[in-house]
Structure formats: structure tokens, C-alpha cells
N, C-alpha and C. Protein backbone atom coordinates (compact mmCIF):
# COMPACT_ATOMS: atom_id res chain seq x y z
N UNK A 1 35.81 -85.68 159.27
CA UNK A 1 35.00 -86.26 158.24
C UNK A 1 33.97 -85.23 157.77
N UNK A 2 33.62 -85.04 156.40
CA UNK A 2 32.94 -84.03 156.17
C UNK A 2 31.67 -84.72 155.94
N UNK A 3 30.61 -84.00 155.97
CA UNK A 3 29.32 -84.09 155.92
C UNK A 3 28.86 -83.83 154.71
N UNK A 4 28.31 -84.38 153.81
CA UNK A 4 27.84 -83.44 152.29
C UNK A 4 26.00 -83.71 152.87
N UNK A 5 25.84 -82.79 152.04
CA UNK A 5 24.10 -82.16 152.02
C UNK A 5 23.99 -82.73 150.79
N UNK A 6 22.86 -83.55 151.16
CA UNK A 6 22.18 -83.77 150.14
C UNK A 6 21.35 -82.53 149.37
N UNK A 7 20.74 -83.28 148.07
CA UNK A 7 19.90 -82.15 147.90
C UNK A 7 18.94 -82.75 147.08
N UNK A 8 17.82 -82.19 147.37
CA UNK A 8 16.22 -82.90 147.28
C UNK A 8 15.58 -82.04 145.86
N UNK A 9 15.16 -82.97 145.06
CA UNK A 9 14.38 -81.91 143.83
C UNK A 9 13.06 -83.09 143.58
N UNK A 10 11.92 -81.95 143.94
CA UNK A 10 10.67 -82.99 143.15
C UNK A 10 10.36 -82.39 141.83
N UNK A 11 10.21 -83.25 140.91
CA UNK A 11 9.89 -82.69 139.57
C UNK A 11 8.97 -83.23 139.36
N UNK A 12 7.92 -82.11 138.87
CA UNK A 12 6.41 -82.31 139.13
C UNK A 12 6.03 -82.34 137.90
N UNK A 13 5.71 -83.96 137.51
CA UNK A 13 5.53 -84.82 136.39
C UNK A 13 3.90 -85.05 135.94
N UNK A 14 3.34 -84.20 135.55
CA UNK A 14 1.47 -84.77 135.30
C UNK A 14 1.55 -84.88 133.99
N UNK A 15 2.65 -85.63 133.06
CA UNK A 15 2.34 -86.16 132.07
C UNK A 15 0.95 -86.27 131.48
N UNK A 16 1.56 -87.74 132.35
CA UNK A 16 0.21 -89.15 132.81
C UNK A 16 -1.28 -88.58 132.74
N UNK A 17 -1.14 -87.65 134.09
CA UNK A 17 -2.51 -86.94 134.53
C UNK A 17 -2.79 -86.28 133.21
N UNK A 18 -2.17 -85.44 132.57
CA UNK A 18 -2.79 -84.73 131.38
C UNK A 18 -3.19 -85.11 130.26
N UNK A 19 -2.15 -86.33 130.10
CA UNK A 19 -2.61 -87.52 128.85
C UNK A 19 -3.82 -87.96 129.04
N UNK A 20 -4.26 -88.50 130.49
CA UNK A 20 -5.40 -89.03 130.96
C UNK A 20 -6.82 -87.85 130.68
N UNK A 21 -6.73 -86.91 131.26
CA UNK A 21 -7.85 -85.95 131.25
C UNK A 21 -7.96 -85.26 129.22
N UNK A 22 -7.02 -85.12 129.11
CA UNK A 22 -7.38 -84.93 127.56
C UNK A 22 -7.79 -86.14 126.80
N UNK A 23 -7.38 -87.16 127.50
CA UNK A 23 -8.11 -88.39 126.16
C UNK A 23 -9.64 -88.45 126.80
N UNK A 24 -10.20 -88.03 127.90
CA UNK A 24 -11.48 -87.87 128.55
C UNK A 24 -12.31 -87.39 127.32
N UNK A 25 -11.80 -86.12 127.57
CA UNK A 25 -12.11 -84.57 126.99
C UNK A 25 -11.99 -85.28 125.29
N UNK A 26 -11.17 -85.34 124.51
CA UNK A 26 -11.39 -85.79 123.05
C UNK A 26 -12.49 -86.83 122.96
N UNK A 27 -12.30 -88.00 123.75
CA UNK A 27 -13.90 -88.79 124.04
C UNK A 27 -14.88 -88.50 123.68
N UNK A 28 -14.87 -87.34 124.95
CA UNK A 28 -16.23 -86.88 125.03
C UNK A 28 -17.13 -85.33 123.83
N UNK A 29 -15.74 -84.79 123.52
CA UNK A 29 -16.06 -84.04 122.24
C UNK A 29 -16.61 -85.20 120.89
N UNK A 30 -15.90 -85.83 120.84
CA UNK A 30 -16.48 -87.40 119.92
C UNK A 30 -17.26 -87.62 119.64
N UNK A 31 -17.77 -87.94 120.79
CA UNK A 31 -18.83 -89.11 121.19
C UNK A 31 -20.22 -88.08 121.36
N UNK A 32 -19.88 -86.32 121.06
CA UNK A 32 -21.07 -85.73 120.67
C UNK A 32 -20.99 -85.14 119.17
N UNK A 33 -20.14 -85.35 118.53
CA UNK A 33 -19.91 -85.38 117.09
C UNK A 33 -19.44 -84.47 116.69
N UNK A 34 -18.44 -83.71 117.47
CA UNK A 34 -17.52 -82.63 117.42
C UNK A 34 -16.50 -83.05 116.63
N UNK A 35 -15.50 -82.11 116.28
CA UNK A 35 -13.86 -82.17 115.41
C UNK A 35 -13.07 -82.38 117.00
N UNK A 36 -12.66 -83.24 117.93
CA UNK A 36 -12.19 -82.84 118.78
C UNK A 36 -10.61 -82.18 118.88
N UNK A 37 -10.12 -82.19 117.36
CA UNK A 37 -8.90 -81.58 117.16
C UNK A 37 -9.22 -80.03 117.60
N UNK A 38 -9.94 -80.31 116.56
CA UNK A 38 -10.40 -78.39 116.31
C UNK A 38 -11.01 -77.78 117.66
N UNK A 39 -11.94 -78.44 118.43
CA UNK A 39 -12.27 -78.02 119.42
C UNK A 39 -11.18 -77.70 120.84
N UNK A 40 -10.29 -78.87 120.95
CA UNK A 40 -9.17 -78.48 121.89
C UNK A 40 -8.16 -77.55 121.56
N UNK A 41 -7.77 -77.01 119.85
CA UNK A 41 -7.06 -76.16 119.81
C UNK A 41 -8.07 -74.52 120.01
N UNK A 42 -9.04 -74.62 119.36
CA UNK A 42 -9.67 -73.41 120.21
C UNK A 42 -9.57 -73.05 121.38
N UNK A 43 -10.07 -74.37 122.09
CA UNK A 43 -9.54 -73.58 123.50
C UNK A 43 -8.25 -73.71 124.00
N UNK A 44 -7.36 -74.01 123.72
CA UNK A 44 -5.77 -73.70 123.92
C UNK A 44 -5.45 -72.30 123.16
N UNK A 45 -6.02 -72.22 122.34
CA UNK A 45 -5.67 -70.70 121.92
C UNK A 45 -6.58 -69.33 122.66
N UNK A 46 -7.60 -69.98 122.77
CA UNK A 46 -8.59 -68.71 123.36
C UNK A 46 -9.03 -68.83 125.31
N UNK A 47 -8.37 -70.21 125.80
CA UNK A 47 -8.99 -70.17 126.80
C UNK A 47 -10.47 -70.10 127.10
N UNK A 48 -10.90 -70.15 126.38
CA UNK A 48 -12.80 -70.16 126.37
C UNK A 48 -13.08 -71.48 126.22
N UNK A 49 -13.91 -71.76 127.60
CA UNK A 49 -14.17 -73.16 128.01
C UNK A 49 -15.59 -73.73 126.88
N UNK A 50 -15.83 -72.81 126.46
CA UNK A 50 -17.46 -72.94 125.78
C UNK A 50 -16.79 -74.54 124.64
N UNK A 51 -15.47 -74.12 124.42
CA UNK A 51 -14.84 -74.72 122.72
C UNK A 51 -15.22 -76.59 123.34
N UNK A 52 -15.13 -76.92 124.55
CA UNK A 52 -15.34 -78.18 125.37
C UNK A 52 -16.85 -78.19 125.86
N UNK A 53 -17.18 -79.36 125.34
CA UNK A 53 -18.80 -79.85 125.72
C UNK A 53 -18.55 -80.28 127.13
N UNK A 54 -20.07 -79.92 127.86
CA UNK A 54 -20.08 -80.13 129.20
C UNK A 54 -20.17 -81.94 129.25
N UNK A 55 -20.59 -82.82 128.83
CA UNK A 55 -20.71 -83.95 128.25
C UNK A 55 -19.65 -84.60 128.97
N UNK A 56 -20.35 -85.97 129.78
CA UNK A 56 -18.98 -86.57 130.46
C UNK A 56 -18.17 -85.69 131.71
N UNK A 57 -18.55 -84.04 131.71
CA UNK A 57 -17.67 -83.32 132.51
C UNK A 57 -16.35 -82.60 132.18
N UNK A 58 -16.17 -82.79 130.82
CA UNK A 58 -15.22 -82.64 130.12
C UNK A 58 -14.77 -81.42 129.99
N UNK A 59 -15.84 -80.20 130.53
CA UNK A 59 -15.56 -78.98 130.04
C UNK A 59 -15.03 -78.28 131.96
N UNK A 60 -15.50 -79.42 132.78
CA UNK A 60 -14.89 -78.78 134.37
C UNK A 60 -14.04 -79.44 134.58
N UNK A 61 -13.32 -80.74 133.45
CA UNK A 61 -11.86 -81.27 133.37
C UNK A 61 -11.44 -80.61 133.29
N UNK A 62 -11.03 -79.70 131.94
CA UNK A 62 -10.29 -78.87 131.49
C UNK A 62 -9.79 -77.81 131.57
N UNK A 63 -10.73 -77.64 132.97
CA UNK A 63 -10.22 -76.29 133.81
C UNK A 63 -9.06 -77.03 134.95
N UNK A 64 -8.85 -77.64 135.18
CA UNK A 64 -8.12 -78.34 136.03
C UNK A 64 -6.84 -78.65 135.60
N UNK A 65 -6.87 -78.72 134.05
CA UNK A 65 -5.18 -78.47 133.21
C UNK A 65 -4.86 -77.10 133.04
N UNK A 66 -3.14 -76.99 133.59
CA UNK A 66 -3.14 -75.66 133.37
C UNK A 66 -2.44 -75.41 132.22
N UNK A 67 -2.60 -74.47 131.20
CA UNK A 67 -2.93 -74.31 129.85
C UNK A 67 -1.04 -74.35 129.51
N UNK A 68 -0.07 -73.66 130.30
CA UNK A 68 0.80 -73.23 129.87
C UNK A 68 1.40 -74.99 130.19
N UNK A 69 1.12 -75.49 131.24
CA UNK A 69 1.98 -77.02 131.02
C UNK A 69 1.33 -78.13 129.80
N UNK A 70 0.30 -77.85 129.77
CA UNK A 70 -0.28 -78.60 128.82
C UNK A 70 0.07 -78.35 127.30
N UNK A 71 0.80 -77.15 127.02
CA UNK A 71 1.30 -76.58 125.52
C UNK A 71 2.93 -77.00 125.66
N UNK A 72 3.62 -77.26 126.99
CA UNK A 72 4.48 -77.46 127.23
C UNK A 72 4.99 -79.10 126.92
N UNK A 73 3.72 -79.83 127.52
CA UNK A 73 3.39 -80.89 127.35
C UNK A 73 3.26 -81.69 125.44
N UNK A 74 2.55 -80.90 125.24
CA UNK A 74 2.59 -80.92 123.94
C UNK A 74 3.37 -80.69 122.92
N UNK A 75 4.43 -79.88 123.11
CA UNK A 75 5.71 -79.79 122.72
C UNK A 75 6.60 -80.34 122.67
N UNK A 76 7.00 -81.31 123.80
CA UNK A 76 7.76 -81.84 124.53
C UNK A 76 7.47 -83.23 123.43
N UNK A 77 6.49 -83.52 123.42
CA UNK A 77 5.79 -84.95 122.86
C UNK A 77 5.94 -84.77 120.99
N UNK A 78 5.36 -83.94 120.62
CA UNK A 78 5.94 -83.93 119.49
C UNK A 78 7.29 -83.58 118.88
N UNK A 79 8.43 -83.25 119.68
CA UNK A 79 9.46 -83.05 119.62
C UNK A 79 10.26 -84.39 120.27
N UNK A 80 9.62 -85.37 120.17
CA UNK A 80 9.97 -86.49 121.20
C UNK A 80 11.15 -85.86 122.04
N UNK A 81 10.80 -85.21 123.15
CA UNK A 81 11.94 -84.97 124.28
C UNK A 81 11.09 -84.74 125.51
């Protein structure tokens, strides 16, 4: 009788988590009377945390997304796939 091997894959899904911490972060750019479009694509393009108000915490969220899944993320979503 043969034995088959399984085989194990975690696919590491922070959608959710990133959807969650960026709707923080747009909030809180908001709710101090920022463009929060304009402000999150600055810092997706430049990496310079300054583009995120400290406000709410929003700017030591955003160090906690990492930039290349989060453009990945974003891709994925407007390409519905």
C-alpha cells in the first residue's frame, strides 16, 4: 500500500489586515482635513512617512504595511482578481 505525502501550503492572506489599517489611516488623514487619496499615494510612491499624519497613530500604522504587498494588494482589487 503506498503512502502519499501530503503537502502543506499557508498562504499568507492580510487582505483583511490591510483593508483594515488603511481605512484607519484614510480616517484619520480626513478627519484632519487632508486629500487622503493624495496623501497615501505619496507615500506609496516615496516611502516617506511624513505624507501620513501622526493623528489616531496612523503614521506608526503604516509602517507596519509592507509597501510591496500593499501595491500588490491594490492591484489585485482593482483588477478584481
Amino acid at each position: 500500500m503506498h503512502e502519499q505525502t501530503m503537502e502543506f501550503s499557508v498562504v499568507k492572506d492580510n487582505k483583511a489586515e490591510i483593508k483594515k489599517t488603511l481605512t484607519i489611516i484614510y480616517d484619520a488623514l480626513k478627519e484632519k482635513g487632508y486629500n487622503p487619496i493624495n496623501q497615501i499615494v505619496g507615500y506609496i510612491l516615496s516611502e516617506d512617512p511624513t505624507y501620513i499624519t501622526t493623528y489616531n497613530k496612523a503614521r506608526s500604522l503604516v509602517r507596519h504595511i509592507d509597501r510591496d504587498e500593499l501595491l500588490q494588494e491594490l492591484v489585485k482589487s482593482y483588477l478584481d482578481v
